[in-house]
C-alpha atoms as a PDB file:
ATOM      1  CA  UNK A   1      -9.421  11.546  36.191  1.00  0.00           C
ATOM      2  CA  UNK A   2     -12.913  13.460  35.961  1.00  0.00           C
ATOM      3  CA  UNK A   3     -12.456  16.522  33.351  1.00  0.00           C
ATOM      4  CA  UNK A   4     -15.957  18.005  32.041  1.00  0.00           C
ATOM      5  CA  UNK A   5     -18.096  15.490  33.497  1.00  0.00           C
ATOM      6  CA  UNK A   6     -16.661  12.273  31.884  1.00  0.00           C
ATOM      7  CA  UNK A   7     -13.934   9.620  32.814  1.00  0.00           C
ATOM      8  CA  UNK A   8     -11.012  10.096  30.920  1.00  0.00           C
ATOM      9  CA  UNK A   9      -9.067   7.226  29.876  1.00  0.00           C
ATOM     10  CA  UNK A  10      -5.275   6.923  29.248  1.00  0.00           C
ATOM     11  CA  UNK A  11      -4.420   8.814  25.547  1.00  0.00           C
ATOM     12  CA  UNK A  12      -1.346   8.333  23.476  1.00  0.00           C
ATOM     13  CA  UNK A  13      -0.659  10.809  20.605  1.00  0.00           C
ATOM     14  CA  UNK A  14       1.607   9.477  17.916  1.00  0.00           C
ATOM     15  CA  UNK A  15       2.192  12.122  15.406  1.00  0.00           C
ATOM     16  CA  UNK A  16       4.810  12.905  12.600  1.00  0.00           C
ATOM     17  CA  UNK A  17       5.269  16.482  11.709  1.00  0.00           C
ATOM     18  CA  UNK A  18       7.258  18.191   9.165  1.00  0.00           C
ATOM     19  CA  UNK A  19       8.784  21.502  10.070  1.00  0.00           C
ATOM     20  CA  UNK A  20      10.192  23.861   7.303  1.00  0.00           C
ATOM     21  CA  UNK A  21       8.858  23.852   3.969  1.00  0.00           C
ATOM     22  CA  UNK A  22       5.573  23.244   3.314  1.00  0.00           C
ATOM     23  CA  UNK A  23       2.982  23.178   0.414  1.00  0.00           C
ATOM     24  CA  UNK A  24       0.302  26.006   2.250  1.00  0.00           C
ATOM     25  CA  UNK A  25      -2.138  27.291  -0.241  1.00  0.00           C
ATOM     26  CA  UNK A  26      -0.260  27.075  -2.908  1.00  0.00           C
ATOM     27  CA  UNK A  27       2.914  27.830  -2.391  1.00  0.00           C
ATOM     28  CA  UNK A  28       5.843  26.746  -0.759  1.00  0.00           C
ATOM     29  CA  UNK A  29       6.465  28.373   2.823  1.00  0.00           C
ATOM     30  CA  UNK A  30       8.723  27.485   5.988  1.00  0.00           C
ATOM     31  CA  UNK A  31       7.018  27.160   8.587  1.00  0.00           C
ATOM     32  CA  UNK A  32       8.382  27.324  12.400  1.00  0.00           C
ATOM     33  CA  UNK A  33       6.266  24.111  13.997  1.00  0.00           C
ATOM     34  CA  UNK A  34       4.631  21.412  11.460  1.00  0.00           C
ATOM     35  CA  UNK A  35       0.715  21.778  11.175  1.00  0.00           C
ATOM     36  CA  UNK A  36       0.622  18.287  12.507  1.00  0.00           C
ATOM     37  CA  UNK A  37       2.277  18.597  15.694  1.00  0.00           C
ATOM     38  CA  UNK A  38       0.129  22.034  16.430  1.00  0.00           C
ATOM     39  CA  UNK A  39      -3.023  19.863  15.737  1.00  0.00           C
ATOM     40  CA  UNK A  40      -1.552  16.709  18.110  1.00  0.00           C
ATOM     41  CA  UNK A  41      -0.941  19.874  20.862  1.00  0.00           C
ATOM     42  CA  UNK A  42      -4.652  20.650  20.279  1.00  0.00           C
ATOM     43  CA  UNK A  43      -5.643  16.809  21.010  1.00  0.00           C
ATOM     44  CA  UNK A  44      -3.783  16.644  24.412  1.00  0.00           C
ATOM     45  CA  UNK A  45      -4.845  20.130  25.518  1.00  0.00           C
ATOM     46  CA  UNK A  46      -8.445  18.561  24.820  1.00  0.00           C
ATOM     47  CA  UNK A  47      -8.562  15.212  26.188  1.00  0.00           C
ATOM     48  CA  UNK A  48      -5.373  14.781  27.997  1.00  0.00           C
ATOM     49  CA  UNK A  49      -2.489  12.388  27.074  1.00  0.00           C
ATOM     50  CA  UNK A  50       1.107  11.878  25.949  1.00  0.00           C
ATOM     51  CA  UNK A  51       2.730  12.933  23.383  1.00  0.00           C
ATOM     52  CA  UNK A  52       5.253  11.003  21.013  1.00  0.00           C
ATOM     53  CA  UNK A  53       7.031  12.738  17.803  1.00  0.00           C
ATOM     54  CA  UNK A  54       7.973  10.389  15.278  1.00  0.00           C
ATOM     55  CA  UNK A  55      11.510  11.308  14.271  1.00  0.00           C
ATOM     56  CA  UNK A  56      13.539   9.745  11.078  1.00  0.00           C
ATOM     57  CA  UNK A  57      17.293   8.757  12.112  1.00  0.00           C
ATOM     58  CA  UNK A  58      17.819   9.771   8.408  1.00  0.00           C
ATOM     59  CA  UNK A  59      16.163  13.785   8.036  1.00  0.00           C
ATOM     60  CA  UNK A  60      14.163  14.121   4.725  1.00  0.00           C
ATOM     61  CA  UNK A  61      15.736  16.910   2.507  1.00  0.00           C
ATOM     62  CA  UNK A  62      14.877  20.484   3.548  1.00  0.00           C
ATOM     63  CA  UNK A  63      13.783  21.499  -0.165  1.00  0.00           C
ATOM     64  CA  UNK A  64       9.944  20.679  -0.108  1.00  0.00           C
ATOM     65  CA  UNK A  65      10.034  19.546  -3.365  1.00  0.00           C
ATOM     66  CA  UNK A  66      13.270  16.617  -2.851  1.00  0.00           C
ATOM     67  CA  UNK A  67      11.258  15.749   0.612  1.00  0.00           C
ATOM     68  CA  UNK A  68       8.060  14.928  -1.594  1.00  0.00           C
ATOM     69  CA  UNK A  69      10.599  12.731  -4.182  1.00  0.00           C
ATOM     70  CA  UNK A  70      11.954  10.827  -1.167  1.00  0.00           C
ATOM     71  CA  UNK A  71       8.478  10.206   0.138  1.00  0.00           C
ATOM     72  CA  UNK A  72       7.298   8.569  -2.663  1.00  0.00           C
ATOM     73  CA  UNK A  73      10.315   6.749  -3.280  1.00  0.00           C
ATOM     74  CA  UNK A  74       9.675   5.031   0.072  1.00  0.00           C
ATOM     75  CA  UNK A  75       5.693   4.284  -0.377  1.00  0.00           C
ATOM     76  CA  UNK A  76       6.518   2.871  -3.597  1.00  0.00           C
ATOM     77  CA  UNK A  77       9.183   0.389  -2.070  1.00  0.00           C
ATOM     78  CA  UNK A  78       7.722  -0.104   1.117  1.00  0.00           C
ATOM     79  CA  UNK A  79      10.481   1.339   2.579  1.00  0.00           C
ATOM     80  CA  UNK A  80      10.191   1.591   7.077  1.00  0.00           C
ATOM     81  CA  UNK A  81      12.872   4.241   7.881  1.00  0.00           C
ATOM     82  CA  UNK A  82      14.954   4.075  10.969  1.00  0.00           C
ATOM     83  CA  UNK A  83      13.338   6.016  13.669  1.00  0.00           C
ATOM     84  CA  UNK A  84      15.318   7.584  16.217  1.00  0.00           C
ATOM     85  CA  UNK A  85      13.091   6.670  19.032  1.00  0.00           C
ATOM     86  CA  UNK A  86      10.044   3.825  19.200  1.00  0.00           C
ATOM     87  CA  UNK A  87       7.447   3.298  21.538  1.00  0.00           C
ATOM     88  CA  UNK A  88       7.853  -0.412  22.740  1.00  0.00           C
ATOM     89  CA  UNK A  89       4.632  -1.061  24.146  1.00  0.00           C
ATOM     90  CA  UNK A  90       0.944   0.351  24.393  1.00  0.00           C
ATOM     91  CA  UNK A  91       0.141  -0.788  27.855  1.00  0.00           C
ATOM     92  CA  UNK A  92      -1.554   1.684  29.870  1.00  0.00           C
ATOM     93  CA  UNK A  93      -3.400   3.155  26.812  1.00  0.00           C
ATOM     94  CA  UNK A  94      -6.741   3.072  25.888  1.00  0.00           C
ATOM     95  CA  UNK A  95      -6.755   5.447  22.475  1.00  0.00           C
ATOM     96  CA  UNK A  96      -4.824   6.125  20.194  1.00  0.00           C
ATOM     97  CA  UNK A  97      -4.535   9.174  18.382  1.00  0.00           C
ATOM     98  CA  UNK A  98      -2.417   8.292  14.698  1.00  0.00           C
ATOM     99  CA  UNK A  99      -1.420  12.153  13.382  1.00  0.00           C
ATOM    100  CA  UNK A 100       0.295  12.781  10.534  1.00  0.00           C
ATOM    101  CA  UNK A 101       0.544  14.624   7.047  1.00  0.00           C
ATOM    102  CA  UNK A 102      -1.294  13.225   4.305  1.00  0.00           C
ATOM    103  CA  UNK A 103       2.189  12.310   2.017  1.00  0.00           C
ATOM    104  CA  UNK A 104       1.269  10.299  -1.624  1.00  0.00           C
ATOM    105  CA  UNK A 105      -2.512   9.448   0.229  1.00  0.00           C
ATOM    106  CA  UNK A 106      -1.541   8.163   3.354  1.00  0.00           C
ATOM    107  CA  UNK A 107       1.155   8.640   6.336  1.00  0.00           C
ATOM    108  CA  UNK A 108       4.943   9.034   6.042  1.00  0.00           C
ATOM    109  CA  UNK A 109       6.300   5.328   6.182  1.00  0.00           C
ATOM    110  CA  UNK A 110       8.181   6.866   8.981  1.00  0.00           C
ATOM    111  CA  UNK A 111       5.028   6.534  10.868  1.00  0.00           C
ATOM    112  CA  UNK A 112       4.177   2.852   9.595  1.00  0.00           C
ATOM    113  CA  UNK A 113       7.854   2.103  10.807  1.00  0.00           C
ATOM    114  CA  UNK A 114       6.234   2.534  14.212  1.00  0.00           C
ATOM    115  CA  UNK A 115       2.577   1.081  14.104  1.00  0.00           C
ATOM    116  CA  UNK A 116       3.964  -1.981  12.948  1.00  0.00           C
ATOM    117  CA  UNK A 117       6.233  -2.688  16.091  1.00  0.00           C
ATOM    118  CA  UNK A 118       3.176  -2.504  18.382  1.00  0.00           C
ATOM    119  CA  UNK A 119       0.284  -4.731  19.765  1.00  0.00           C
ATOM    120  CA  UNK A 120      -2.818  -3.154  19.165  1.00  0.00           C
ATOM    121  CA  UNK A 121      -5.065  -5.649  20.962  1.00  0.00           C
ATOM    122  CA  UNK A 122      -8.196  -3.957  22.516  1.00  0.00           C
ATOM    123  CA  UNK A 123      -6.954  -0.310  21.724  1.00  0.00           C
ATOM    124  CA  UNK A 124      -9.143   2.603  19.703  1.00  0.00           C
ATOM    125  CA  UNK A 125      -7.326   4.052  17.073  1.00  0.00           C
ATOM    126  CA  UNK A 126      -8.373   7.756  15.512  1.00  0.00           C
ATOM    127  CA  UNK A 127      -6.687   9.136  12.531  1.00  0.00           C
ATOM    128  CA  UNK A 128      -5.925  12.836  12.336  1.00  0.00           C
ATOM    129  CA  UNK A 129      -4.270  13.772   8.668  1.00  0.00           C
ATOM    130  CA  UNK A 130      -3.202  17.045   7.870  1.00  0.00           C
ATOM    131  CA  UNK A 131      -3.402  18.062   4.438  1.00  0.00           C
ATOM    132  CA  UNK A 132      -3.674  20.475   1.612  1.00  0.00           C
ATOM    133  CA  UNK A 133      -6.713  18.662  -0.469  1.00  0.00           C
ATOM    134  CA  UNK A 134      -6.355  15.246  -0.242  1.00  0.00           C
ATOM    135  CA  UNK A 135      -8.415  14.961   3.147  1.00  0.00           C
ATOM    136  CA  UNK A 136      -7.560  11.669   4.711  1.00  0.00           C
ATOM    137  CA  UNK A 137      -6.459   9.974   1.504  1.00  0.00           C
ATOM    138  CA  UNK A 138      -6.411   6.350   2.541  1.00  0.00           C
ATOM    139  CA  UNK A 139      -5.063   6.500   6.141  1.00  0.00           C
ATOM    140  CA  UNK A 140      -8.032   4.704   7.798  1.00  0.00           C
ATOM    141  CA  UNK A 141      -7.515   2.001   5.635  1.00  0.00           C
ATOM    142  CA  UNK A 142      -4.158   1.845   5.934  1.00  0.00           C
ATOM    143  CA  UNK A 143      -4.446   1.652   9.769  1.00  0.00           C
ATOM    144  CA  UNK A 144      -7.060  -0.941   9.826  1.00  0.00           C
ATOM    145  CA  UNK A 145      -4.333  -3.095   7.992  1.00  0.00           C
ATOM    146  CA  UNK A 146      -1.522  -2.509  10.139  1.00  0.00           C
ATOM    147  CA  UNK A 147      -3.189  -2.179  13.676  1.00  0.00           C
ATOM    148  CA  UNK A 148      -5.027  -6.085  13.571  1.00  0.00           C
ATOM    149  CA  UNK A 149      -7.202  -6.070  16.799  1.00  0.00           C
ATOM    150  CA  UNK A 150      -8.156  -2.503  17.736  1.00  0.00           C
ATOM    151  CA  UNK A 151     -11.209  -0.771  17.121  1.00  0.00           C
ATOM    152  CA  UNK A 152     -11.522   2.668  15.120  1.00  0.00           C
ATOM    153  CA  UNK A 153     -12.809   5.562  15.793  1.00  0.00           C
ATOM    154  CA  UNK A 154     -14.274   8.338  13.127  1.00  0.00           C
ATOM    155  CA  UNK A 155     -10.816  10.306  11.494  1.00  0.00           C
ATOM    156  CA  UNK A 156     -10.484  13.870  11.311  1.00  0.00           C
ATOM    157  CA  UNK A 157      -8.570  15.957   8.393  1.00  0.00           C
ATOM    158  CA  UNK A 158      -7.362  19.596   8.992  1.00  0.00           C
ATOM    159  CA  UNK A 159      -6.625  21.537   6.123  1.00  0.00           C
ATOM    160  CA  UNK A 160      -2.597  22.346   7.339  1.00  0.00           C
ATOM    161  CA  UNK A 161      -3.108  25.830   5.879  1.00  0.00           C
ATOM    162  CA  UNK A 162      -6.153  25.724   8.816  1.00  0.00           C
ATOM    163  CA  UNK A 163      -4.056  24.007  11.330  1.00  0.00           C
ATOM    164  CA  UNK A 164      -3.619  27.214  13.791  1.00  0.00           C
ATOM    165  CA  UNK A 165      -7.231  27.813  13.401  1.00  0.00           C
ATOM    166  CA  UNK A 166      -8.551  24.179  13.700  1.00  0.00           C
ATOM    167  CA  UNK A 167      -8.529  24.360  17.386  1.00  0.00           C
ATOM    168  CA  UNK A 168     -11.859  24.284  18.465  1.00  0.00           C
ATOM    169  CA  UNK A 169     -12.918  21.562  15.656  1.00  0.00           C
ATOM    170  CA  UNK A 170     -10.139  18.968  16.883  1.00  0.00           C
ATOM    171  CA  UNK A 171     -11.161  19.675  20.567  1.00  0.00           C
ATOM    172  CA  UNK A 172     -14.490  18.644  19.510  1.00  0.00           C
ATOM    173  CA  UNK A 173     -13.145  15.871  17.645  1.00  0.00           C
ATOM    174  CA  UNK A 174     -11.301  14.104  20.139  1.00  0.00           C
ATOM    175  CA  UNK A 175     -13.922  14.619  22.926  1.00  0.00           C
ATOM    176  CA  UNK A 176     -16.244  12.520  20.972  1.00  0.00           C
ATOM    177  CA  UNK A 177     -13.706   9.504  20.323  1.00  0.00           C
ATOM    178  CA  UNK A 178     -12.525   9.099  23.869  1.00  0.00           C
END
């Protein structure tokens, strides 16, 4: 496919997203789509590419503040939760887009639950974290454990209180990995 003068190649956009509450600014608000999956939207309006949500078989607790407990329960065991769905293979993609919120520092284990199934021989990886002040914590690092034989491209964090206005910035973004 030609789109603005360049070849694009064959995206995949992995994301977890937490709808409900949310820490925004301060405070505690629901909120009707996750600031994650509006930023992942933003990628494949930009560059083109599918889509995968990242959903737990077991739901975190509505309450922001028991969902945060849980979460750090589970990086501090190692826990992988059950997903409901997994992607089985990465052939036919060239990039990888790894979107998620930045929970204790790095992704949701719910999203390592998934990386770890795959073969990640000759892909580019990108990290997009959402976040409200821990920019990407240590989620490039944590990929470049877990996804042994890809390449990496620059990461991107979006303040999730910014996440509806971050359009034109992740555009940008994602143009220059693919």
């Amino acid at each position: 496919m030609l789109k603005g003068g360049f070849i694009m190649a064959n995206n995949l956009i992995i994301n977890y997203s937490r709808k409900g509450e949310n820490y925004v600014n301060g405070s505690i608000k629901s909120l009707d789509k996750g600031n994650t999956e509006i930023c992942a939207e933003f990628i494949k309006t930009a560059v083109g590419g599918n889509l995968f949500e990242i959903e737990t078989v077991k739901e975190y607790a509505d309450d922001y503040y028991e969902c945060i407990e849980e979460a750090k329960a589970e990086l501090n065991s190692g826990a992988r939760p059950e997903l409901k769905n997994y992607i089985e293979g990465l052939d036919g993609y060239d990039n990888v887009f790894v979107c998620g919120p930045c929970w204790w520092g790095t992704y949701p284990c719910a999203v390592f639950t998934q990386l770890e199934r795959l073969d990640w021989s000759g892909k580019k990886v990108m990290a997009l974290m959402t976040h409200e002040g821990s920019g990407l914590g240590s989620c490039e690092s944590d990929l470049k454990k877990m996804c042994t034989g890809a390449t990496f491209g620059k990461g991107l964090a979006v303040q999730g209180a910014d996440a509806g206005k971050s359009e034109a910035k992740v555009a940008e973004w994602a143009k220059g990995q693919v």
